[in-house]
N, C-alpha and C. Protein backbone atom coordinates (compact mmCIF):
# COMPACT_ATOMS: atom_id res chain seq x y z
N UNK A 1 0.82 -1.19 0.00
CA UNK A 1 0.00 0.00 0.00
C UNK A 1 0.87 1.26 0.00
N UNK A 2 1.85 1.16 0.59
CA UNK A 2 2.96 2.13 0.87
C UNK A 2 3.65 2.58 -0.59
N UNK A 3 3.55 1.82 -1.01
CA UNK A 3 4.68 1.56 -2.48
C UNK A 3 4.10 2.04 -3.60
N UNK A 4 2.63 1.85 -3.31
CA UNK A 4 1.62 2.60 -4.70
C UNK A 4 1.58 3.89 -4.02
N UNK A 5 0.98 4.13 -2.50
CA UNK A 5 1.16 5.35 -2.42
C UNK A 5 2.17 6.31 -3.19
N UNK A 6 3.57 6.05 -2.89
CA UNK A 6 4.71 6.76 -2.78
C UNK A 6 4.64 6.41 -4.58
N UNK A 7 4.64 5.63 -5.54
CA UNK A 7 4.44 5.83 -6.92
C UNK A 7 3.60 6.41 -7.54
N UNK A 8 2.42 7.11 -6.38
CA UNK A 8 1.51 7.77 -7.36
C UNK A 8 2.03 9.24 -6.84
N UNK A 9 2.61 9.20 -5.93
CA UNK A 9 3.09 10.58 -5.28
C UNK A 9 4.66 11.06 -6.47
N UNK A 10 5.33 9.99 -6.69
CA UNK A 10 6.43 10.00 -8.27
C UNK A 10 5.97 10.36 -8.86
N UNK A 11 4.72 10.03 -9.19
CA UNK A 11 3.68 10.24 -10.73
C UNK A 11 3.55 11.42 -11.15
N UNK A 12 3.04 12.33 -9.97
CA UNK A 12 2.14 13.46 -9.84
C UNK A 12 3.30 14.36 -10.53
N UNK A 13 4.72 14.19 -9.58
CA UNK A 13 5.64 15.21 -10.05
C UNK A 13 6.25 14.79 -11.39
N UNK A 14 6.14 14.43 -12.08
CA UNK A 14 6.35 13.95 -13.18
C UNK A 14 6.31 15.54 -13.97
N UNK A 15 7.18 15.40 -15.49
CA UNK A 15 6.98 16.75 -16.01
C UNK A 15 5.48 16.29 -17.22
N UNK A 16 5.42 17.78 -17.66
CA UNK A 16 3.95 17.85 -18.18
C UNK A 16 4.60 17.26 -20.02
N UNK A 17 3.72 16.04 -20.09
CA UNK A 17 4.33 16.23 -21.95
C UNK A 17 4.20 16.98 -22.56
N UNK A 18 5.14 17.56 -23.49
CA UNK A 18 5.54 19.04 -24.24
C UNK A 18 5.07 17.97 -25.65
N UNK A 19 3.96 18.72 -26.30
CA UNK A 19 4.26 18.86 -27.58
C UNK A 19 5.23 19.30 -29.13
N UNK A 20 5.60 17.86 -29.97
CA UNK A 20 6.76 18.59 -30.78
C UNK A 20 6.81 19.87 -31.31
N UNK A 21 5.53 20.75 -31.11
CA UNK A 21 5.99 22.05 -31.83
C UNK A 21 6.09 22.71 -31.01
N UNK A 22 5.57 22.53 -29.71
CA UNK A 22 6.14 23.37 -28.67
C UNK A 22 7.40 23.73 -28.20
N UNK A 23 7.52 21.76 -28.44
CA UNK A 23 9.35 21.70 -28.29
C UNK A 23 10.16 22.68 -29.17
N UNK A 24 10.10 22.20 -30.53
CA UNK A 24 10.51 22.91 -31.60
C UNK A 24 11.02 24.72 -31.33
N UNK A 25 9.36 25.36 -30.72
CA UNK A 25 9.56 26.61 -30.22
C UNK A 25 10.67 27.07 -29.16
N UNK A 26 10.51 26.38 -28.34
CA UNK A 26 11.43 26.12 -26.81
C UNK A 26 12.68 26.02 -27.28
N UNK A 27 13.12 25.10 -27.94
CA UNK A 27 14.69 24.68 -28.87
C UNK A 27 15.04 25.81 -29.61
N UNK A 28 14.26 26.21 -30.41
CA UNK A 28 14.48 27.50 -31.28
C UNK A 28 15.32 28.25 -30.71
N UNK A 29 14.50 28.69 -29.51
CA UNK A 29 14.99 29.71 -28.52
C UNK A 29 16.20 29.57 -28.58
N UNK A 30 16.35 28.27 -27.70
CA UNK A 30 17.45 28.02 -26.79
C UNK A 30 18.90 27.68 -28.06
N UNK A 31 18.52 27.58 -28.99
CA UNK A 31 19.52 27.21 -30.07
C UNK A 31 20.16 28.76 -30.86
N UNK A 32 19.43 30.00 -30.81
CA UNK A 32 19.54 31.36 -30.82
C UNK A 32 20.12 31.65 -29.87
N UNK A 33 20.00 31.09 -28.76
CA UNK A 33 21.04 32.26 -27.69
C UNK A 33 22.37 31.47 -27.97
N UNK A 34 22.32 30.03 -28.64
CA UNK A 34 23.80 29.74 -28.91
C UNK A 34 24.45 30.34 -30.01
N UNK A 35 23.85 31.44 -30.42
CA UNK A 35 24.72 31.98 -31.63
C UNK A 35 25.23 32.95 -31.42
N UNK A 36 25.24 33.47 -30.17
CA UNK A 36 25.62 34.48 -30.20
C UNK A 36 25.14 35.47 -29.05
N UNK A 37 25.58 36.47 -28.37
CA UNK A 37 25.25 37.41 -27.35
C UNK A 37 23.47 37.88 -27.96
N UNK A 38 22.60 38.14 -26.74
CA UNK A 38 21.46 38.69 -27.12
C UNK A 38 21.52 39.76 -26.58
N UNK A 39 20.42 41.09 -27.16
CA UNK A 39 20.22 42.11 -26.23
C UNK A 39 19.12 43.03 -26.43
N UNK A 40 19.28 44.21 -25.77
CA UNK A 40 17.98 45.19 -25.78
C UNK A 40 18.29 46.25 -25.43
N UNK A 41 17.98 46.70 -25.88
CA UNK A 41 18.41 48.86 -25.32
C UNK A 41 16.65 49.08 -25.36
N UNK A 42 16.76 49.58 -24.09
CA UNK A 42 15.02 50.61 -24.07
C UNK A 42 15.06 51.89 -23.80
N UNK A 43 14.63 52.90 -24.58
CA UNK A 43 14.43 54.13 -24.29
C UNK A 43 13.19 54.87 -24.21
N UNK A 44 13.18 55.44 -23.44
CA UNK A 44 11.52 56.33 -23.24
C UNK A 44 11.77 57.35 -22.64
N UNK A 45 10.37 58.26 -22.56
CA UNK A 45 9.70 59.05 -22.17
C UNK A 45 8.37 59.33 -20.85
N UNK A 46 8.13 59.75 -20.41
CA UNK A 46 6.55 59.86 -20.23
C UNK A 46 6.36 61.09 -19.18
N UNK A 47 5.43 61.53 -19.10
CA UNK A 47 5.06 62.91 -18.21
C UNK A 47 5.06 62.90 -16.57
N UNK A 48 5.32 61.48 -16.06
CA UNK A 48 5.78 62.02 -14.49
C UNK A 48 7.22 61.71 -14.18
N UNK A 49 7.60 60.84 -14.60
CA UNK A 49 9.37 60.91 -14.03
C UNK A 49 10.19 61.48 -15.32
N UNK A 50 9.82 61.53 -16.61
CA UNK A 50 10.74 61.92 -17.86
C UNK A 50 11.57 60.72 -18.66
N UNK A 51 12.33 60.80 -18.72
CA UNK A 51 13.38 59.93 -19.83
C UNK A 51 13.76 59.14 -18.40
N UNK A 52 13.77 57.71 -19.19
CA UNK A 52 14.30 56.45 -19.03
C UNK A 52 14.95 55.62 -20.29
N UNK A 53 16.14 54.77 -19.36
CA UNK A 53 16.61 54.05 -20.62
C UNK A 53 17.15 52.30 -19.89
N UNK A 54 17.43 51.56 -20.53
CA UNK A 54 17.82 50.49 -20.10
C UNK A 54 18.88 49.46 -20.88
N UNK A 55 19.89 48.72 -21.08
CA UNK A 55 20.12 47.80 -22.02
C UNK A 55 20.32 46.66 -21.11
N UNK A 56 19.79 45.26 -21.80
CA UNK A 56 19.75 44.05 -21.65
C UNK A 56 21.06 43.37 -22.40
N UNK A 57 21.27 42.50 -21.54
CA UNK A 57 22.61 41.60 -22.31
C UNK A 57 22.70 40.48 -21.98
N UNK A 58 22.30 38.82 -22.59
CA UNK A 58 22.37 37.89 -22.26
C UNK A 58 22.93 36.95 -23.28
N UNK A 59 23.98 36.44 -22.47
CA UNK A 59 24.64 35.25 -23.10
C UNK A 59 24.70 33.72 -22.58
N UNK A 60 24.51 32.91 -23.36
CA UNK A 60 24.18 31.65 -23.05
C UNK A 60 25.58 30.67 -22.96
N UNK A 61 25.00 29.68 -22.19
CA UNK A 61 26.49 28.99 -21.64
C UNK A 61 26.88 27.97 -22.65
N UNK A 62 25.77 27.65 -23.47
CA UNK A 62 26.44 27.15 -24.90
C UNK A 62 26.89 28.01 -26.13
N UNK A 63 26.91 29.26 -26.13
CA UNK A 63 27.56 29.97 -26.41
C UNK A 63 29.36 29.98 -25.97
N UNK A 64 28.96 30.22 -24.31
CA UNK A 64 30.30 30.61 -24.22
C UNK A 64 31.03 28.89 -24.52
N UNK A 65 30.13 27.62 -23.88
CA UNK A 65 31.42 26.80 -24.50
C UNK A 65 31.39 26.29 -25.99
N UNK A 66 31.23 27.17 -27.08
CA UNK A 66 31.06 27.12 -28.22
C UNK A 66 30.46 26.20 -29.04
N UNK A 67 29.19 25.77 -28.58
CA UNK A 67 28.08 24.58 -29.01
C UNK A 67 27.77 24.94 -30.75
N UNK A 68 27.68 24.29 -31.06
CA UNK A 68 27.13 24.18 -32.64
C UNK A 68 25.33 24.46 -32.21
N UNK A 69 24.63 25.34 -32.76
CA UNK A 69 23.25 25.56 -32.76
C UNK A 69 22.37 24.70 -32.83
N UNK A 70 22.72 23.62 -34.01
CA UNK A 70 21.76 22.78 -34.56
C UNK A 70 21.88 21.41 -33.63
N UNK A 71 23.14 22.08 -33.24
CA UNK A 71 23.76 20.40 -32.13
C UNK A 71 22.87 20.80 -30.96
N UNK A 72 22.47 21.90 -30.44
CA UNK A 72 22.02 22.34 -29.26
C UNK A 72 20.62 22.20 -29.19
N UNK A 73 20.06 22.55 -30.65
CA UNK A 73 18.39 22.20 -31.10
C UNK A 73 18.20 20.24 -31.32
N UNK A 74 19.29 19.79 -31.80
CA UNK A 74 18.44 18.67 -31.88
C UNK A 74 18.81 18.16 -30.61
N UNK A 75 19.42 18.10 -29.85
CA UNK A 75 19.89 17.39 -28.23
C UNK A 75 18.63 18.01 -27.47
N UNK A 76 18.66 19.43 -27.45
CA UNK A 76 16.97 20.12 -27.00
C UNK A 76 15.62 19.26 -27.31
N UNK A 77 15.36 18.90 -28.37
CA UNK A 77 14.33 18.24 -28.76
C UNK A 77 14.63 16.59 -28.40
N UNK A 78 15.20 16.03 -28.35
CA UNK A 78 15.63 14.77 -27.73
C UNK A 78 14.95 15.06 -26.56
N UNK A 79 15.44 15.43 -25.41
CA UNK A 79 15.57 15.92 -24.13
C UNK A 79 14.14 15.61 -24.17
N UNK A 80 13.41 16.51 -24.95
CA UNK A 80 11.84 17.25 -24.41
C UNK A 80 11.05 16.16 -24.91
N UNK A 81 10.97 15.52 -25.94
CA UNK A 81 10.26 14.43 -26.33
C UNK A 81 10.71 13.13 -26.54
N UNK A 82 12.08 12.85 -26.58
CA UNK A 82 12.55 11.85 -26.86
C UNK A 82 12.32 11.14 -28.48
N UNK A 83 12.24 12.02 -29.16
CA UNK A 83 12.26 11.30 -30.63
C UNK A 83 13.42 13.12 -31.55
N UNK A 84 13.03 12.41 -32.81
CA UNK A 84 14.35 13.63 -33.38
C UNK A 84 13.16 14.84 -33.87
N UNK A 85 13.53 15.85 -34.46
CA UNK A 85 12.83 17.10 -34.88
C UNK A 85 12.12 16.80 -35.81
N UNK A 86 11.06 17.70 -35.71
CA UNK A 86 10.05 17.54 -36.33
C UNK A 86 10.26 18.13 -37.91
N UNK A 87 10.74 19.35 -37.59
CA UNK A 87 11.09 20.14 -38.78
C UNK A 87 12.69 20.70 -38.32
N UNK A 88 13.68 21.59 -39.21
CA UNK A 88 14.81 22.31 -39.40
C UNK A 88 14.42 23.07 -38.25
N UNK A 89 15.54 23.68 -37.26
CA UNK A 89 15.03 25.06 -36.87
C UNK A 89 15.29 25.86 -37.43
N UNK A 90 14.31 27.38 -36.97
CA UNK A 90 14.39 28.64 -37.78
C UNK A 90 15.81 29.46 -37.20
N UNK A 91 16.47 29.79 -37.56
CA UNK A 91 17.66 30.24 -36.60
C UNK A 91 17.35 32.08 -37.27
N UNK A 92 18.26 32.82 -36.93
CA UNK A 92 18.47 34.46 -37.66
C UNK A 92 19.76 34.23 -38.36
């Protein structure tokens, strides 16, 4: 009784199945930040505090240890569904 308990309590935390195009999306991502530094500059305005600005800068750790993209998208999609890609990813 103990043993099903505690396997349905395994169960529960279990991850949620990701659909392949979801995956696909998710990989995308994560296969773009291996190409390279990302970022963002924000600038504004508005009538109670005035000018604001900001820049974003994120780099990924398969970046820095110099991962191949497509190596990073199809190992990504492995991971998430356990079968190979559905389609190419879209890279920039």
């Amino acid at each position: 009784m103990r043993a099903a308990a505690l396997l349905f309590a395994l169960a529960a935390c279990a991850p949620v199945p990701v659909t392949p195009e979801r995956a696909a999306e998710i990989c995308e991502e994560k296969a773009r930040a291996a190409q390279g530094p990302t970022g963002s500059v924000t600038v504004g305005t508005n009538s109670n505090t005035g000018g604001f600005g900001g820049v974003e800068i994120g780099v990924s750790s398969d970046f820095l240890a110099g991962r191949d993209p497509l190596e990073v998208y199809n190992e990504c999609i492995f991971d998430r569904t356990g079968a190979s890609p559905i389609r190419p990813p879209v890279l920039r």
